[in-house]
Protein backbone atom coordinates (compact mmCIF):
# COMPACT_ATOMS: atom_id res chain seq x y z
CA UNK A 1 -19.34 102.73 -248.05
CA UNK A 2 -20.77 99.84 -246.92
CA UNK A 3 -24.38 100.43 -246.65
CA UNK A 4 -26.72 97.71 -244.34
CA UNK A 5 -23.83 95.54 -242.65
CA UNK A 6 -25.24 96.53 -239.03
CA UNK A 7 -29.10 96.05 -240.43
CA UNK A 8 -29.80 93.82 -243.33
CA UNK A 9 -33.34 94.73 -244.61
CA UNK A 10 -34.09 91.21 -246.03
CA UNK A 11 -34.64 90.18 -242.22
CA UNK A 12 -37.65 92.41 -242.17
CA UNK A 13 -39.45 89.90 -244.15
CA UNK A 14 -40.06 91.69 -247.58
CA UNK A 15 -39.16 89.70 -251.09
CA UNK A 16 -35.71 89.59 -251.88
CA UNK A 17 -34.66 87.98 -254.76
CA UNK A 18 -31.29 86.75 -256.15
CA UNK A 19 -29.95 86.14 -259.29
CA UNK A 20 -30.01 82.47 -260.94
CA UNK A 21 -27.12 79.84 -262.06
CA UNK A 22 -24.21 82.26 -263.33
CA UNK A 23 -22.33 80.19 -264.62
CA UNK A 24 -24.27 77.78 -265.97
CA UNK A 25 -26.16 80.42 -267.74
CA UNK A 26 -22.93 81.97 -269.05
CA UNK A 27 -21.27 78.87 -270.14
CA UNK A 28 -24.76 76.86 -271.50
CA UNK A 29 -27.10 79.59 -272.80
CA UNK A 30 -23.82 81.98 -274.02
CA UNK A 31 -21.25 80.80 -275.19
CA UNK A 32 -18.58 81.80 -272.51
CA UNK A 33 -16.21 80.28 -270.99
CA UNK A 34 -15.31 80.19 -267.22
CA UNK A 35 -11.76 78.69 -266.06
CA UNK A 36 -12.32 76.58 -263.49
CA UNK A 37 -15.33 77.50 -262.91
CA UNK A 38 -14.09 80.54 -261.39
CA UNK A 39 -16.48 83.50 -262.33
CA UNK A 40 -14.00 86.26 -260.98
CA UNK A 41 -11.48 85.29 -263.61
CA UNK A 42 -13.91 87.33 -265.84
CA UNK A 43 -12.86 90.54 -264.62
CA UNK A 44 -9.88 91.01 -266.07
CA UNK A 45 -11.41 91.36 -269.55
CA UNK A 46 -13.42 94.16 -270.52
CA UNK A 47 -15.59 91.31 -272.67
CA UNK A 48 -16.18 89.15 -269.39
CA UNK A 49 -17.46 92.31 -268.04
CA UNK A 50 -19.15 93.09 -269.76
CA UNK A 51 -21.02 89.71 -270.48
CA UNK A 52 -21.58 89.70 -266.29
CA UNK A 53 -22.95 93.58 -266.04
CA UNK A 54 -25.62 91.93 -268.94
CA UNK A 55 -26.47 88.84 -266.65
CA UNK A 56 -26.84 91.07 -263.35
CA UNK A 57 -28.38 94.19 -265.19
CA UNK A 58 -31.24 91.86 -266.61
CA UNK A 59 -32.17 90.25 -262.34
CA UNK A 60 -31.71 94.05 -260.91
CA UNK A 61 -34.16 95.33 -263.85
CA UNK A 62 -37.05 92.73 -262.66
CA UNK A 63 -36.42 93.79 -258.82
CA UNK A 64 -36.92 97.17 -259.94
CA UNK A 65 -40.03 96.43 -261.79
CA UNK A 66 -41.45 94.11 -258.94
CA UNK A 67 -40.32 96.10 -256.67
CA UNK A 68 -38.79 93.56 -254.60
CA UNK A 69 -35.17 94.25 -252.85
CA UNK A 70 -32.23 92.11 -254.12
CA UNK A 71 -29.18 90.33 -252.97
CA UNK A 72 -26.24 90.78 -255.39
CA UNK A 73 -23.48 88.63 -255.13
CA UNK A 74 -19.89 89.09 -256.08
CA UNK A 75 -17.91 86.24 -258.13
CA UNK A 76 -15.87 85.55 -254.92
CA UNK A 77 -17.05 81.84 -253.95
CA UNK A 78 -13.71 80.54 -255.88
CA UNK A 79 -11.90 83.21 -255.25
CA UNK A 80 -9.31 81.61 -252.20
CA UNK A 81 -6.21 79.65 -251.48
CA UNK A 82 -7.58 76.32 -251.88
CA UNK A 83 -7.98 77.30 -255.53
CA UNK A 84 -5.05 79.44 -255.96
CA UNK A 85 -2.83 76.28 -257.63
CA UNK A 86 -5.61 75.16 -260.19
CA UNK A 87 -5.95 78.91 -260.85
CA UNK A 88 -2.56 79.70 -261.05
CA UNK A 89 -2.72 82.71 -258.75
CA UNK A 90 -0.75 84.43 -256.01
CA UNK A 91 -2.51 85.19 -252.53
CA UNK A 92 -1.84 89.05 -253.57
CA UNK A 93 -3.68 88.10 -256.83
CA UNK A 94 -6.78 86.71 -255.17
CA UNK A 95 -7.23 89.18 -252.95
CA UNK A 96 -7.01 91.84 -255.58
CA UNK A 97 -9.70 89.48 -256.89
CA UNK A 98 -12.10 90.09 -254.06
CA UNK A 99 -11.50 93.52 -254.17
CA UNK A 100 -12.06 94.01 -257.71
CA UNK A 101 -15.35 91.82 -257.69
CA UNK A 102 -16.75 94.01 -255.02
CA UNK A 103 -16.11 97.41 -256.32
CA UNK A 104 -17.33 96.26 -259.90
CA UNK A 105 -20.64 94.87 -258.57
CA UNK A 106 -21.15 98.25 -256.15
CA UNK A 107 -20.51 100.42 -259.94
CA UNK A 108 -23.66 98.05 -261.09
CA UNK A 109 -25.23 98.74 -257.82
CA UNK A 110 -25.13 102.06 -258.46
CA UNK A 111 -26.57 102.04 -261.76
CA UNK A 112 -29.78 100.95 -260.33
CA UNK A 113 -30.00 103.37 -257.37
CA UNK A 114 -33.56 104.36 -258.17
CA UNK A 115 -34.83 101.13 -257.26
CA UNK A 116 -37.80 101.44 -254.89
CA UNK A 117 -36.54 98.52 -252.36
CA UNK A 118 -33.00 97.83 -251.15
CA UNK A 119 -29.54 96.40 -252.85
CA UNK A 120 -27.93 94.56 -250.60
CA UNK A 121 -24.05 93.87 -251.44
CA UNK A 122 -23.34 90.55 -250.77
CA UNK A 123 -19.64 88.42 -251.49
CA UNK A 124 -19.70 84.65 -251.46
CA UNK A 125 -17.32 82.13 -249.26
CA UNK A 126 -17.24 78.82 -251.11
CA UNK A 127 -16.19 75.68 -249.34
CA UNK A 128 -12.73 74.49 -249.14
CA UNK A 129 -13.18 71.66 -251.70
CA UNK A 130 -15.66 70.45 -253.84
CA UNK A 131 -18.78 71.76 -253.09
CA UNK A 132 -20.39 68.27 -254.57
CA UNK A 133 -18.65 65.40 -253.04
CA UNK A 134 -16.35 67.24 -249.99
CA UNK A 135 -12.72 65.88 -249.95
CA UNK A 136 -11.90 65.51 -246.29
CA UNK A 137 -14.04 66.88 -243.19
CA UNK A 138 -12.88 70.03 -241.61
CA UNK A 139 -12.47 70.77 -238.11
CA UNK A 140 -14.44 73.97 -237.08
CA UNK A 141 -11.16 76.13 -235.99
CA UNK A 142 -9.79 74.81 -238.81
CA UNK A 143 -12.42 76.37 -241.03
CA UNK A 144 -12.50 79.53 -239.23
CA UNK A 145 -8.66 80.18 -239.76
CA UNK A 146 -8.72 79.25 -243.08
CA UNK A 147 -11.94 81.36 -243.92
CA UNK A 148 -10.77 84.31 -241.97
CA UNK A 149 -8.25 85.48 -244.86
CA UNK A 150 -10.50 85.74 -247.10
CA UNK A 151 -13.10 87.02 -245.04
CA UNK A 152 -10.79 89.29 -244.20
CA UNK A 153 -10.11 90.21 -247.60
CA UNK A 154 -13.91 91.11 -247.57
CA UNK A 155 -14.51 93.01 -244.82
CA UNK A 156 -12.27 96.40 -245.93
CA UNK A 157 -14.85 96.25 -248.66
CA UNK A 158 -18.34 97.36 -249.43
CA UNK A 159 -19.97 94.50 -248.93
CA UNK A 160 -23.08 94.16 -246.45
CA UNK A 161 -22.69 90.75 -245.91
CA UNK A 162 -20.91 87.02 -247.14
CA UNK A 163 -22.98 83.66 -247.69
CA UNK A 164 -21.30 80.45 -246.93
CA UNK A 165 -22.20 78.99 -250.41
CA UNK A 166 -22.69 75.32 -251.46
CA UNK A 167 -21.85 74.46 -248.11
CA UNK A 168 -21.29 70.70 -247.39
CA UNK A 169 -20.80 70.25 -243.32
CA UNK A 170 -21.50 71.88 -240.38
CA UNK A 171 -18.20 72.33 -239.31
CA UNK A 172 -17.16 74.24 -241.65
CA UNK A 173 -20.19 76.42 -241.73
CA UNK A 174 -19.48 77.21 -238.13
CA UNK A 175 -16.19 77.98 -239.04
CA UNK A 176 -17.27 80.97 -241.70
CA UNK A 177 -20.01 82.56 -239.27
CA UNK A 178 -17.32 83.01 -236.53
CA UNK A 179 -14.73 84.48 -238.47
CA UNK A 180 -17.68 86.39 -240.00
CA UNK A 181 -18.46 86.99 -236.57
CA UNK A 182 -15.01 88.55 -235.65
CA UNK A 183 -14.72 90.37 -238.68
CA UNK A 184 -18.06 92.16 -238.07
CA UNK A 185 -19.97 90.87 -240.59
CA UNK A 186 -23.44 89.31 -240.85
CA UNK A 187 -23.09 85.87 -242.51
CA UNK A 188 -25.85 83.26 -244.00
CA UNK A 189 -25.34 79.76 -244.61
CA UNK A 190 -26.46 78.21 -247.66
CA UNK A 191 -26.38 73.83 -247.55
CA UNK A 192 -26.67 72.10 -250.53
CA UNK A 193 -28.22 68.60 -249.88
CA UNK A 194 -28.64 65.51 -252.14
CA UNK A 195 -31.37 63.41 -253.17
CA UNK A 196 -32.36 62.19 -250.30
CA UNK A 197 -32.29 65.86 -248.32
CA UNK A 198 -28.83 64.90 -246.40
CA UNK A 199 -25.92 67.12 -246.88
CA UNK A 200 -23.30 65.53 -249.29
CA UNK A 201 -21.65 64.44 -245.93
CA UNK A 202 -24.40 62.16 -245.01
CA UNK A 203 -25.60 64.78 -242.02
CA UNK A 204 -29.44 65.48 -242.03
CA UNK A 205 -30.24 69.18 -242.66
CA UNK A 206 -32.04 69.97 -239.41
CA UNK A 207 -28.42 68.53 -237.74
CA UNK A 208 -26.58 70.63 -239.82
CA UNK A 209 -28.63 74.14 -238.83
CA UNK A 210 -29.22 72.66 -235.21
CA UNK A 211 -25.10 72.20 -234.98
CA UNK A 212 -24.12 75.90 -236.24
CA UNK A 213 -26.70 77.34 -234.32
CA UNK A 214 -25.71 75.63 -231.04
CA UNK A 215 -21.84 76.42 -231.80
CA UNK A 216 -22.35 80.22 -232.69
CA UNK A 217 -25.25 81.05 -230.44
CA UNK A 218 -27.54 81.64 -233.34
CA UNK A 219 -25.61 84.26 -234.95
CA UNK A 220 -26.23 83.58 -238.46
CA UNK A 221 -28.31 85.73 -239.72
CA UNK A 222 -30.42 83.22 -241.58
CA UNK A 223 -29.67 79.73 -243.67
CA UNK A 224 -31.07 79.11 -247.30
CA UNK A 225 -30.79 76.07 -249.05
CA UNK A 226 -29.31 75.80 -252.74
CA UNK A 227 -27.94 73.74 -255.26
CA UNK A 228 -30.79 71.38 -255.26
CA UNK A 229 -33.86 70.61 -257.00
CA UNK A 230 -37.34 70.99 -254.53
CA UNK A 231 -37.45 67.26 -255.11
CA UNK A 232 -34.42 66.20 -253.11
CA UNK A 233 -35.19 68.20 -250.14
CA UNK A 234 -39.38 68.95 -249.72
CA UNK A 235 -39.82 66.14 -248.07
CA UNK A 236 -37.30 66.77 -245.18
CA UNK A 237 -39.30 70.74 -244.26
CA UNK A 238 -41.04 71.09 -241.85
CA UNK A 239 -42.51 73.72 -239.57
CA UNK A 240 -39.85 73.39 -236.67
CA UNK A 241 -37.88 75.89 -234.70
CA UNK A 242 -34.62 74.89 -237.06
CA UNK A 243 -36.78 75.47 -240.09
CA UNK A 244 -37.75 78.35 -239.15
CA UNK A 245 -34.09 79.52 -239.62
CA UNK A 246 -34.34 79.30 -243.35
CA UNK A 247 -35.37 82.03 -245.12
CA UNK A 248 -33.91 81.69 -248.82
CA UNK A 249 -34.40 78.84 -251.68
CA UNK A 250 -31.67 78.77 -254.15
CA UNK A 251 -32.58 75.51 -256.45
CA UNK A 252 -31.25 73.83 -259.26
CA UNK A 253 -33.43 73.48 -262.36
CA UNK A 254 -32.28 70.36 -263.58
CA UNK A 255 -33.33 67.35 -261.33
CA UNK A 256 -29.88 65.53 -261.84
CA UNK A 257 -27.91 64.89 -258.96
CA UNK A 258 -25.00 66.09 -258.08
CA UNK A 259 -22.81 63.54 -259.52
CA UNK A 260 -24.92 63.58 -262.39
CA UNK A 261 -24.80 67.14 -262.84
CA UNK A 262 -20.44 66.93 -262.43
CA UNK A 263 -20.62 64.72 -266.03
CA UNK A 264 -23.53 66.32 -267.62
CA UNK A 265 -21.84 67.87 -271.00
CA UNK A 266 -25.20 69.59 -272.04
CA UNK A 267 -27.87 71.99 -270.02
CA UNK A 268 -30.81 70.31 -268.30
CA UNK A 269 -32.83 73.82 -267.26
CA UNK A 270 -35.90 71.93 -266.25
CA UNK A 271 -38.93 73.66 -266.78
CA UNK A 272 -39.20 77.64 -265.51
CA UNK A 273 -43.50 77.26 -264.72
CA UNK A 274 -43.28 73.96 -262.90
CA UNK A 275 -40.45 75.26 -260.57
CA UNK A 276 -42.36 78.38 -259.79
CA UNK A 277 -44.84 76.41 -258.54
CA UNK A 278 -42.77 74.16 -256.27
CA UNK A 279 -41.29 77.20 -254.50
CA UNK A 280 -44.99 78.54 -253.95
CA UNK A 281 -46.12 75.11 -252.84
CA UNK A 282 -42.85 75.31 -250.59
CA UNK A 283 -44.05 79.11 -249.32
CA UNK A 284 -47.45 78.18 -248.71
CA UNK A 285 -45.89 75.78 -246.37
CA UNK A 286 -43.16 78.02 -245.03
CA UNK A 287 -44.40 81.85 -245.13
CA UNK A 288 -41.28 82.84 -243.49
CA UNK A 289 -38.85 82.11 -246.47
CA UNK A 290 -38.48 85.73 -248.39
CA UNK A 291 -35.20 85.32 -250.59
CA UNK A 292 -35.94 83.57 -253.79
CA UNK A 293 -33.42 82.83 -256.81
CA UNK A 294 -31.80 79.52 -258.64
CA UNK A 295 -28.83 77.98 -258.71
CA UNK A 296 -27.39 75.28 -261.80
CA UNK A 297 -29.36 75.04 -264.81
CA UNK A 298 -31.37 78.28 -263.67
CA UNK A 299 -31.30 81.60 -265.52
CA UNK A 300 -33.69 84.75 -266.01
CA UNK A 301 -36.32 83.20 -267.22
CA UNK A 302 -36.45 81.05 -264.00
CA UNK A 303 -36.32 83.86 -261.33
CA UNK A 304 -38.69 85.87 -263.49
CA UNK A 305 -41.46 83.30 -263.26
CA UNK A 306 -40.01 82.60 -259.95
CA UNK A 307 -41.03 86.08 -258.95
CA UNK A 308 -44.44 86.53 -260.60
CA UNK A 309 -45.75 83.00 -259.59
CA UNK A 310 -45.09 84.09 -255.61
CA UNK A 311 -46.41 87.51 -256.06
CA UNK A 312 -49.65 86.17 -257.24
């Protein structure tokens, strides 16, 4: 049973935090491999997991002793027809897939049901394309047909909520929150910028949150920003009615950019103290921003000191 789809508690303005880099973390730091990058693909082996209940079980155990709430995500932001070729899966198969990453992550949920703050079940929507260097643009009906299946998919679920993930172009973002929208779920947008704080299609990221907000009349819930080191995007923040509508930092460890990242064959996981400090430089700045965790490169370690550094 779905639990705070019609109020999400992270919108009252208390710490959330997320988990880090998945698969990074999984691939880099353990040893495992993902196929295509695909985290869900996991699940069909009890050793997959069980090596994903030991990544999620360590981020739920330092919400519970922080006592901060947490978003937990399902392995779903690969997990549609765009990929189904390069995965070699059925549409029957995938949605079996979001199913199955759903109910596994609500068993973990469960395991930590004496947590003081909220669990909020969350499944990811990842972008039709490379979520780096986006193929073609996509027409905003276009998007919201596509998304729909698997949002769809979703919505018979447990979840509480999806996150556009990674997300490249307004467009498409407005796409997700209306079939989001239609399917009665609350939805969050998550850009990922590049060096120079533009979206990987060149738009700047207060057009990109002024264009879905105009389009959808404000009905995402909130926008974060991820996939990106401080660095490449500080600069563009500001204390503006469109800023205002981001409440969650998802960052990259490494300072590489994205194309960089794409051919790096080794982990660049930055330095855990120094980014703790650029997210509370970045809070001091922005109070309202209350959902915290990392992205490529990032792992425990980062969210831990992540955590500590803002509760300071």
């Amino acid at each position: 049973m779905t639990r705070y789809r019609q109020a999400l508690p992270q919108l009252s303005g208390d710490m959330f935090l997320t988990d880090a880099g998945l698969e990074t973390d999984l691939i880099f730091n353990h040893g495992i491999a993902i196929r295509e990058f695909a985290a869900h693909t996991l699940l069909p082996d009890a050793a997959g997991r069980e090596a994903l209940a030991r990544y999620y079980r360590g981020f739920l155990s330092l919400a519970r002793d922080l006592h901060t709430g947490f978003i937990l995500d399902g392995q779903t932001w690969k997990a549609h027809m765009h990929w189904a070729d390069s995965l070699g899966a059925s549409e029957d198969e995938l949605r079996e897939a979001n199913r199955d990453s759903i109910k596994y992550m609500a068993q973990l949920r469960d395991e930590f049901r004496g947590n003081s703050k909220p669990v909020v079940l969350n499944a990811f929507i990842g972008p039709r394309g490379d979520a780096y260097a986006p193929e073609t643009e996509i027409a905003a009906h276009e998007a919201q047909e596509y998304h729909a299946n698997q949002i769809g998919w979703l919505a018979e679920t447990e979840i509480d909520m999806v996150t556009a993930m990674t997300f490249t172009q307004s467009d498409e973002a407005i796409g997700v929150v209306r079939a989001a929208n239609e399917a009665g779920l609350p939805a969050v947008v998550s850009f990922t910028v590049e060096t120079d704080g533009n979206l990987p299609s060149g738009q700047t990221l207060k057009d990109a949150i002024e264009t879905v907000d105009q389009a959808t009349d404000a009905s995402a819930a909130y926008y974060m920003i991820n996939c990106a080191h401080p660095d490449h995007f500080i600069h563009v923040l500001e204390d503006n009615s469109w800023a205002r509508r981001i409440r969650g930092l998802r960052c990259n460890a490494s300072r590489l950019s994205h194309a960089e990242l794409d051919e790096c064959e080794t982990l660049d996981d930055g330095d855990p103290a120094e980014l703790a400090l650029q997210y509370k430089s970045i809070v001091e700045d922005m109070p309202w921003l209350n959902v915290f965790g990392g992205c490529c490169g990032s792992d425990l370690r980062h969210i831990t000191e992540i955590a500590h550094t803002l509760q300071k």
